[in-house]
Protein backbone atom coordinates (compact mmCIF):
# COMPACT_ATOMS: atom_id res chain seq x y z
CA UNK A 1 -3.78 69.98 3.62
CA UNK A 2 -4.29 66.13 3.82
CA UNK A 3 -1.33 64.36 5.04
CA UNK A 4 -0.03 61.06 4.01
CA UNK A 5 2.15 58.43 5.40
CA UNK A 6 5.14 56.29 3.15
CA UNK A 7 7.51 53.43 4.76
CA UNK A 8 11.32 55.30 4.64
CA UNK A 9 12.84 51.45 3.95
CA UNK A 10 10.70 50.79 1.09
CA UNK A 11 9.86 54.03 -0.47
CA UNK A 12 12.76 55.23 -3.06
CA UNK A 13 11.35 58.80 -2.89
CA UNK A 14 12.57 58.93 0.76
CA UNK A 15 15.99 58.46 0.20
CA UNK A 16 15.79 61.14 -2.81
CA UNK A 17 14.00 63.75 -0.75
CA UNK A 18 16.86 63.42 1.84
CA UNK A 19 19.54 63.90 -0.98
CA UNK A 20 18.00 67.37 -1.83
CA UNK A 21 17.37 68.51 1.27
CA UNK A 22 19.89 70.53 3.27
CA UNK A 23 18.98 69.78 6.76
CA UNK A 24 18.71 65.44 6.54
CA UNK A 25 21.05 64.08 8.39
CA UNK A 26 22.13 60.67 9.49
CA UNK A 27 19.32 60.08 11.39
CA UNK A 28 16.55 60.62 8.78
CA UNK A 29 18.84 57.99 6.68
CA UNK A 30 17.36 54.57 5.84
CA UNK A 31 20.35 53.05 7.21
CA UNK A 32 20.16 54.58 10.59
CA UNK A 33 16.26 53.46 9.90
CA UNK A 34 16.94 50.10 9.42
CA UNK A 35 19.25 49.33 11.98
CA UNK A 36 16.90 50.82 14.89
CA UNK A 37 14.24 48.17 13.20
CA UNK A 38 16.76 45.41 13.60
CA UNK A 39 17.83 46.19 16.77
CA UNK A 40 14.53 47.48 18.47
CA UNK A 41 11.96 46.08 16.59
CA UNK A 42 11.10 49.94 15.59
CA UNK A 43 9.08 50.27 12.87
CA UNK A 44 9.65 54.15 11.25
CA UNK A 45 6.82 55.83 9.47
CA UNK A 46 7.40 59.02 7.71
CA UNK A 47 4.39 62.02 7.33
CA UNK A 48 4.12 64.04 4.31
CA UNK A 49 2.21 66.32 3.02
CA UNK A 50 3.03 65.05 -0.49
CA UNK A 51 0.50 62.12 -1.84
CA UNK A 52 1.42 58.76 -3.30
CA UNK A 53 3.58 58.80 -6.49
CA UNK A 54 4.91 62.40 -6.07
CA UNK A 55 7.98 64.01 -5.50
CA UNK A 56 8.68 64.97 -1.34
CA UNK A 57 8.90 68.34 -0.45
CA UNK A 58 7.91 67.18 3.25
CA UNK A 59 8.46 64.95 5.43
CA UNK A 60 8.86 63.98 9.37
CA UNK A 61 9.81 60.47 10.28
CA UNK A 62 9.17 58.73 13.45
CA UNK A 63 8.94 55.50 15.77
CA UNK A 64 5.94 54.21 17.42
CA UNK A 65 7.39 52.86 20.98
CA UNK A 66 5.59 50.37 22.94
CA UNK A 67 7.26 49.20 26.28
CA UNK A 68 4.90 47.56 29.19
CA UNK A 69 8.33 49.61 30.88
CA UNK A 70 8.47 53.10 30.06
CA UNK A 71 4.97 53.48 27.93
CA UNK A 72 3.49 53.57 24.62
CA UNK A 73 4.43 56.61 22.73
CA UNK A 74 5.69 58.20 19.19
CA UNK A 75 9.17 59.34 19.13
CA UNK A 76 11.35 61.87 16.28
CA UNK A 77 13.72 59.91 16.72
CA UNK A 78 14.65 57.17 19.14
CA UNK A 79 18.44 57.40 19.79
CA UNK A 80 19.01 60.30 17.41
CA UNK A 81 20.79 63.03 19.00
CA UNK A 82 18.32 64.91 16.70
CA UNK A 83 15.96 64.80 13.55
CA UNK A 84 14.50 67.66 12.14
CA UNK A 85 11.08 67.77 10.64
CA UNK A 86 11.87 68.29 6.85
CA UNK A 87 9.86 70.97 4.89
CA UNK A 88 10.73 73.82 2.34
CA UNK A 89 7.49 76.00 3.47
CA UNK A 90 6.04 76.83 6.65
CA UNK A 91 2.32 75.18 6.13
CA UNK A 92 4.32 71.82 4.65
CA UNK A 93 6.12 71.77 8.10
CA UNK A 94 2.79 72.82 9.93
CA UNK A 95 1.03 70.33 8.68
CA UNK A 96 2.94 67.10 9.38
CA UNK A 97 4.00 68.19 13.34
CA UNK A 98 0.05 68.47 13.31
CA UNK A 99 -0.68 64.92 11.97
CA UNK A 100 1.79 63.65 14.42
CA UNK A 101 0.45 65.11 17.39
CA UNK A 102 -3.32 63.53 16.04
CA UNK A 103 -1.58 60.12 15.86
CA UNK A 104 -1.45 60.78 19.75
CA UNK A 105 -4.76 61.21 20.27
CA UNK A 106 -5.87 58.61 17.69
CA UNK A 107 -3.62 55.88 19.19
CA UNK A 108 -3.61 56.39 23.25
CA UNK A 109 -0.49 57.35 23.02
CA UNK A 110 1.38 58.82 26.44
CA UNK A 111 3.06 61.28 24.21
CA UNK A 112 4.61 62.78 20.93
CA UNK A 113 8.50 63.34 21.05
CA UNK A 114 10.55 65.51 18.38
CA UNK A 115 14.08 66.60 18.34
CA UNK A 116 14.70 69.07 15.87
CA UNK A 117 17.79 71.63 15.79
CA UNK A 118 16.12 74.20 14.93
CA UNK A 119 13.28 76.06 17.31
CA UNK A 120 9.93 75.14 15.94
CA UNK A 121 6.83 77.25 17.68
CA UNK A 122 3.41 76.78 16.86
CA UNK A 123 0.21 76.90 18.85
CA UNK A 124 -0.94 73.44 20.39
CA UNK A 125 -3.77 72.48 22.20
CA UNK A 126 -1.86 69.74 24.43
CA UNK A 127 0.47 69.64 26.37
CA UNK A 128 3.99 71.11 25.76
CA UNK A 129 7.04 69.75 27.88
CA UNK A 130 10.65 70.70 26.76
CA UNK A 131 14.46 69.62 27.36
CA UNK A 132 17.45 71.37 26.18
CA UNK A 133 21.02 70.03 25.05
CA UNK A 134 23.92 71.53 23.81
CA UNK A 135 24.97 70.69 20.32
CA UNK A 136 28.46 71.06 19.19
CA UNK A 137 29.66 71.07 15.13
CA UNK A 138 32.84 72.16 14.15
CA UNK A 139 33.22 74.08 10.62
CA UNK A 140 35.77 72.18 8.60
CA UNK A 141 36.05 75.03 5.67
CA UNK A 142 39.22 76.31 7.32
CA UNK A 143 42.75 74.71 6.43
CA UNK A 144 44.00 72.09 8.88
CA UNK A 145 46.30 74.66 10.70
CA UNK A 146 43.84 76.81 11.16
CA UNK A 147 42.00 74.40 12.72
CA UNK A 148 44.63 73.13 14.94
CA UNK A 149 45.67 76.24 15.92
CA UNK A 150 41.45 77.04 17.11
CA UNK A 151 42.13 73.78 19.52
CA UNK A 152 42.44 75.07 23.23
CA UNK A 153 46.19 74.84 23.41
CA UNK A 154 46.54 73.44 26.69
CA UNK A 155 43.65 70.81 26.97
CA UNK A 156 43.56 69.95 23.17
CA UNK A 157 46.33 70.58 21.40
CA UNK A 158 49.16 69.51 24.03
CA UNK A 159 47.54 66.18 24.45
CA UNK A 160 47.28 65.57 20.61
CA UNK A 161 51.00 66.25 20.40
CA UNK A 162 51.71 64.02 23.59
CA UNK A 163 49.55 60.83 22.09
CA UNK A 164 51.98 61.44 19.34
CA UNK A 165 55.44 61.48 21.45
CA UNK A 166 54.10 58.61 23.74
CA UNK A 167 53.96 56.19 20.47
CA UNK A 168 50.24 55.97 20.36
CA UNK A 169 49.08 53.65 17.32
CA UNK A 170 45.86 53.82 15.22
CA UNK A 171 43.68 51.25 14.01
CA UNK A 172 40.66 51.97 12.24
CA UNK A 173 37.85 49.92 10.19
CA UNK A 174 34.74 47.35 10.69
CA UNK A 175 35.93 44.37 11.61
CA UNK A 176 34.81 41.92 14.38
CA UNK A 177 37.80 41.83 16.54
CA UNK A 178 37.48 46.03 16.43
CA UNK A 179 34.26 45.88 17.25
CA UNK A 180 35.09 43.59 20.21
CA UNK A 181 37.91 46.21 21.21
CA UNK A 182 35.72 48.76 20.97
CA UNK A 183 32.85 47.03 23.05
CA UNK A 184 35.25 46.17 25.95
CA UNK A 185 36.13 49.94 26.37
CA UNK A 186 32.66 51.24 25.93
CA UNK A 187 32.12 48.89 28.39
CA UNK A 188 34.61 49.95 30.83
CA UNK A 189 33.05 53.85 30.44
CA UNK A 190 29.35 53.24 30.63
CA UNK A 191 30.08 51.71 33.92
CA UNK A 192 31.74 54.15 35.15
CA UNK A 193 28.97 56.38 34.74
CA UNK A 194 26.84 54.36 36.34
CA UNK A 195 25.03 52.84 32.68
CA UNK A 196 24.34 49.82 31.02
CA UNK A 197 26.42 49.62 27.60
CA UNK A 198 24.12 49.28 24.30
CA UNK A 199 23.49 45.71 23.20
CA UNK A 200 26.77 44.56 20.95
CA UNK A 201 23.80 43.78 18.24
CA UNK A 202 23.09 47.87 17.63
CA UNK A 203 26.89 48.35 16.56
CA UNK A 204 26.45 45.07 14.49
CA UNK A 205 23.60 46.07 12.74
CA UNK A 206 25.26 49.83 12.24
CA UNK A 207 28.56 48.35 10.66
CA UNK A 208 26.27 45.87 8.36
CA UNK A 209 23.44 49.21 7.17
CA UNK A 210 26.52 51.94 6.97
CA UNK A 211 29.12 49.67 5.57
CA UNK A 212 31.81 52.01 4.28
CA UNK A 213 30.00 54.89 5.82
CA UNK A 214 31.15 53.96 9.33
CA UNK A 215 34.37 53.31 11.02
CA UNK A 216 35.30 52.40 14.72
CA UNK A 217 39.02 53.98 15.51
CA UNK A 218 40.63 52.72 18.33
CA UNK A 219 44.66 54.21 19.88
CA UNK A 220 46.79 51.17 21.14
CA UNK A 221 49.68 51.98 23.88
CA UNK A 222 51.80 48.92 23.37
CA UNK A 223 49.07 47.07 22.02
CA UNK A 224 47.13 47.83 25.02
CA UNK A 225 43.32 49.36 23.60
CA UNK A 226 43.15 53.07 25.48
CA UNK A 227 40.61 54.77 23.70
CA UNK A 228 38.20 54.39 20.69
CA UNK A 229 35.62 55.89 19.04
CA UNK A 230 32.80 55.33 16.26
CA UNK A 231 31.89 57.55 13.04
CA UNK A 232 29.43 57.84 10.39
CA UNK A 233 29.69 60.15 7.48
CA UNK A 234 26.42 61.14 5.84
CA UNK A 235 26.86 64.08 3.10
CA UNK A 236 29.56 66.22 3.55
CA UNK A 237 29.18 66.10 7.74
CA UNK A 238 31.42 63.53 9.86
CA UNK A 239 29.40 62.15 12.71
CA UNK A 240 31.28 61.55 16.21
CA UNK A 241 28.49 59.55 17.67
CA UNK A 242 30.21 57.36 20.62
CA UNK A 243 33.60 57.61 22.33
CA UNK A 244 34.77 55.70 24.99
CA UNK A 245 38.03 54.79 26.95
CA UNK A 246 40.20 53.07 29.50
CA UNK A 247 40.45 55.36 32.49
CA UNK A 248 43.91 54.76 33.79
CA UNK A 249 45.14 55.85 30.52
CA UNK A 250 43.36 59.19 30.26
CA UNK A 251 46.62 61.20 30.33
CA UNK A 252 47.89 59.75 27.00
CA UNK A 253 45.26 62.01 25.14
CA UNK A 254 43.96 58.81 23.19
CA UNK A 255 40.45 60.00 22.62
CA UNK A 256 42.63 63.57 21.45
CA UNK A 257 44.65 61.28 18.42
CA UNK A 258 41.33 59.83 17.41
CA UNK A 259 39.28 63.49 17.15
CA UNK A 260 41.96 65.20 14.96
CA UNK A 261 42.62 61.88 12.79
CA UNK A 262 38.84 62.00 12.13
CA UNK A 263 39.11 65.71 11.62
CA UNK A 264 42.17 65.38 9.14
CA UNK A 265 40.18 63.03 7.14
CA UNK A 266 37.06 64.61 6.86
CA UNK A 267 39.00 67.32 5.90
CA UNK A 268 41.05 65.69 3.54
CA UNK A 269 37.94 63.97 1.94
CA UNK A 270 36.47 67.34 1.00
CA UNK A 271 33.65 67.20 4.25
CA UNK A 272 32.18 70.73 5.64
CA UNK A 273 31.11 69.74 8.88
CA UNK A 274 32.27 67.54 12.18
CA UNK A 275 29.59 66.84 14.53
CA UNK A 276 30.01 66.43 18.08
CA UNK A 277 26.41 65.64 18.79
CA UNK A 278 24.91 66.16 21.66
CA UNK A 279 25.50 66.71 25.52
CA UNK A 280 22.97 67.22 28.32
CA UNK A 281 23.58 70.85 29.20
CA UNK A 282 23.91 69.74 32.95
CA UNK A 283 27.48 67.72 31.65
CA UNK A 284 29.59 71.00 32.45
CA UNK A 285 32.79 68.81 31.77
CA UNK A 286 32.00 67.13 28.88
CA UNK A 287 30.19 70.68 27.33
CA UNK A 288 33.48 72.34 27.89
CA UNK A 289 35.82 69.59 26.26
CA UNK A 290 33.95 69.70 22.96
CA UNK A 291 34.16 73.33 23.38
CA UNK A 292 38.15 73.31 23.68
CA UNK A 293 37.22 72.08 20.17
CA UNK A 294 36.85 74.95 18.15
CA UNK A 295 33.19 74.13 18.20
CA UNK A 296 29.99 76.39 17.41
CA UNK A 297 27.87 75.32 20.10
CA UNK A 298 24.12 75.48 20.18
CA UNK A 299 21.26 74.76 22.88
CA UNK A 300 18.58 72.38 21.07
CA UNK A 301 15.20 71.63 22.83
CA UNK A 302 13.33 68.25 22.03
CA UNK A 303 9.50 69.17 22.63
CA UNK A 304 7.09 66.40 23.96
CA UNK A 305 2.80 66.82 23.46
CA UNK A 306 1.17 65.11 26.05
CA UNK A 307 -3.18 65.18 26.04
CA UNK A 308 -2.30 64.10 30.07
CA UNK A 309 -2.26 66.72 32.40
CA UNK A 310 0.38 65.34 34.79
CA UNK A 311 2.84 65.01 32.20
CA UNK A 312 3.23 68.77 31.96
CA UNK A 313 6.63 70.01 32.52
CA UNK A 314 7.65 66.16 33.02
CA UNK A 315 10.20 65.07 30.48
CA UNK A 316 11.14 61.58 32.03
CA UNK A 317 8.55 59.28 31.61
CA UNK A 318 6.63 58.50 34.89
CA UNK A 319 8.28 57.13 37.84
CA UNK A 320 12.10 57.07 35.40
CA UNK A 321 13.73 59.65 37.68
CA UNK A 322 13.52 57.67 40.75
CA UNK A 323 14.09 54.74 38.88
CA UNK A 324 17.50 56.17 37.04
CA UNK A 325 18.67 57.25 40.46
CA UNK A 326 18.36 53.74 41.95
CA UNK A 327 19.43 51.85 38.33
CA UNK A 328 23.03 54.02 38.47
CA UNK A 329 23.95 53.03 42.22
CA UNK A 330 23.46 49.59 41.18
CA UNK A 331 24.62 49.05 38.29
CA UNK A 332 28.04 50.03 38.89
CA UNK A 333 28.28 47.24 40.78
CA UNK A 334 27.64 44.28 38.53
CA UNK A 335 29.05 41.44 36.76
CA UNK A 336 29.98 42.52 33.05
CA UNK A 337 27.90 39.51 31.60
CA UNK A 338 24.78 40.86 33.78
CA UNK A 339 25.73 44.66 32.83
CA UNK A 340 25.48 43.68 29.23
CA UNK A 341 22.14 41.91 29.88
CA UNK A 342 20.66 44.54 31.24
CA UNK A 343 21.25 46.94 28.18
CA UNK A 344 19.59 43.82 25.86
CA UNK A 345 16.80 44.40 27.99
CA UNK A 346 16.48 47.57 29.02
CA UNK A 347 17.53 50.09 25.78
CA UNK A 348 14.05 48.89 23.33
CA UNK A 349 11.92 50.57 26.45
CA UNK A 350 14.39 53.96 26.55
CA UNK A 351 14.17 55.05 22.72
């Protein structure tokens, strides 16, 4: 079956195709698209096995990456907690995981990355590397007590009800000086784990593509900024994609208000779904918060083809796990202004 490619930010059938089909998510959207090409310089390119003119019944999009850092390679999908290769028949989804893993040996590439949620197995004559996450959604079909009441009642529900007593308040929206709020705190969490914070441009360019679509929410203790987080609904699924928080404040239960006011809504606005996203199934702590949740949780595994033997079993590119080990000890230690810098630099070679 030939297989043909389309650009997802020109092509109108791409955004159709995702309307009808009931695994797209947020990061197959042309939005979520776009801003990664204003960002990163990404350019996506979507495989089909449908030709020019027709309606999709296929499709897997992707990101050719080219860093002098961290190699050339294709990714499904850089920064996407996970994108599923689209297809209503087995030979339809066949067929375009097979053009993508040619594209790696037609363009020297180090290797081919997907991240869908669902196990894919097929035979494959490179390479096969794999890393598993946990993946947390939480049903929202239930009625909002129900739901409340499915919250761990110590760890969840007692500090929703004390960010209520302590006089937390609740901004939400798009504006600059939110996004600035929201920046400082994220700020303020990535180093303490040892991380450069994303460049302030990819939450620009996410508020300008999702418009309505996404809001940052941020709890105030006396008009003091304690926690925040961002979300972007897509269907009828709320997306929890980055939380982040002031440290000494932790006991308030900030990030706690913001979850169950984004719950409430979703629910209210007729939503199925609230998705956690993902965490690294080594984060014991933060696997069993979203867990005190009510969440159904999941174990995804992002697959990488490599034509390179020494790449088997090797899901860091080479010479990254000595170099993340070194990166964390130092960069806890740096100036914000040069923390900052370093994510401009640094984040277009990690997609």
């Amino acid at each position: 079956m030939p297989v043909h490619q389309l650009d997802p930010l020109l092509d109108p059938r791409w955004r159709e195709f995702l309307d009808r089909h009931p695994c797209a998510s947020v990061f197959h959207t042309p939005e979520w698209l776009e801003a990664l090409r204003r960002t990163y310089g990404y350019s996506p390119i979507v495989l089909t096995a449908n030709p020019p003119g027709t309606q999709l019944s296929s499709g897997l999009v992707y990101c050719p990456v080219n860093s002098w850092l961290t190699g050339k390679r294709l990714v499904s999908l850089p920064f996407s907690d996970h994108c599923e290769p689209l297809a209503y028949t087995a030979l339809e989804l066949h067929c375009v995981v097979s053009a993508l893993q040619q594209e790696l040996r037609r363009g020297k590439f180090l290797y081919v990355e997907i991240r869908p949620i669902q196990q894919i197995e097929y035979a494959t004559s490179f390479h096969c590397s794999n890393h598993s996450y946990c993946l947390h959604q939480l049903d929202l079909k239930p009625d909002l007590d129900t739901l409340f009441n499915s919250f761990h009642k110590d760890s969840t529900q007692r500090k929703v009800r004390r960010a209520r007593r302590d006089g937390l308040t609740y901004e939400e929206g798009r504006s600059e000086s939110l996004l600035e709020v929201f920046y400082r705190l994220l700020l303020l969490t990535r180093r303490r784990h040892g991380l450069p914070p994303q460049p302030r441009s990819w939450f620009r360019n996410l508020i300008d593509c999702f418009a309505e679509a996404l809001k940052i929410r941020v709890a105030f203790k006396n008009n003091l900024p304690v926690a925040a987080i961002l979300t972007i609904r897509n269907k009828r699924t709320l997306l929890y994609k980055y939380g982040c928080s002031d440290k000494q404040f932790h006991n308030l239960g900030g990030i706690h208000l913001l979850l169950w006011r984004a719950i409430q809504e979703a629910k209210e606005d007729g939503l199925c779904m609230f998705d956690f996203g993902r965490s690294d199934l080594e984060n014991a702590g933060l696997i069993k918060f979203k867990d005190r949740w009510g969440c159904a949780n999941s174990v995804m595994t992002y697959r990488r083809f490599s034509s390179l033997e020494h790449l088997r079993g090797s899901f860091l590119p080479p010479n990254m796990e000595w170099a993340a080990r070194s990166a964390r000890r130092m960069l806890s230690y740096l100036p914000d202004s040069v923390l900052c810098s370093a994510g401009d630099l640094l984040y277009r070679h990690l997609g």
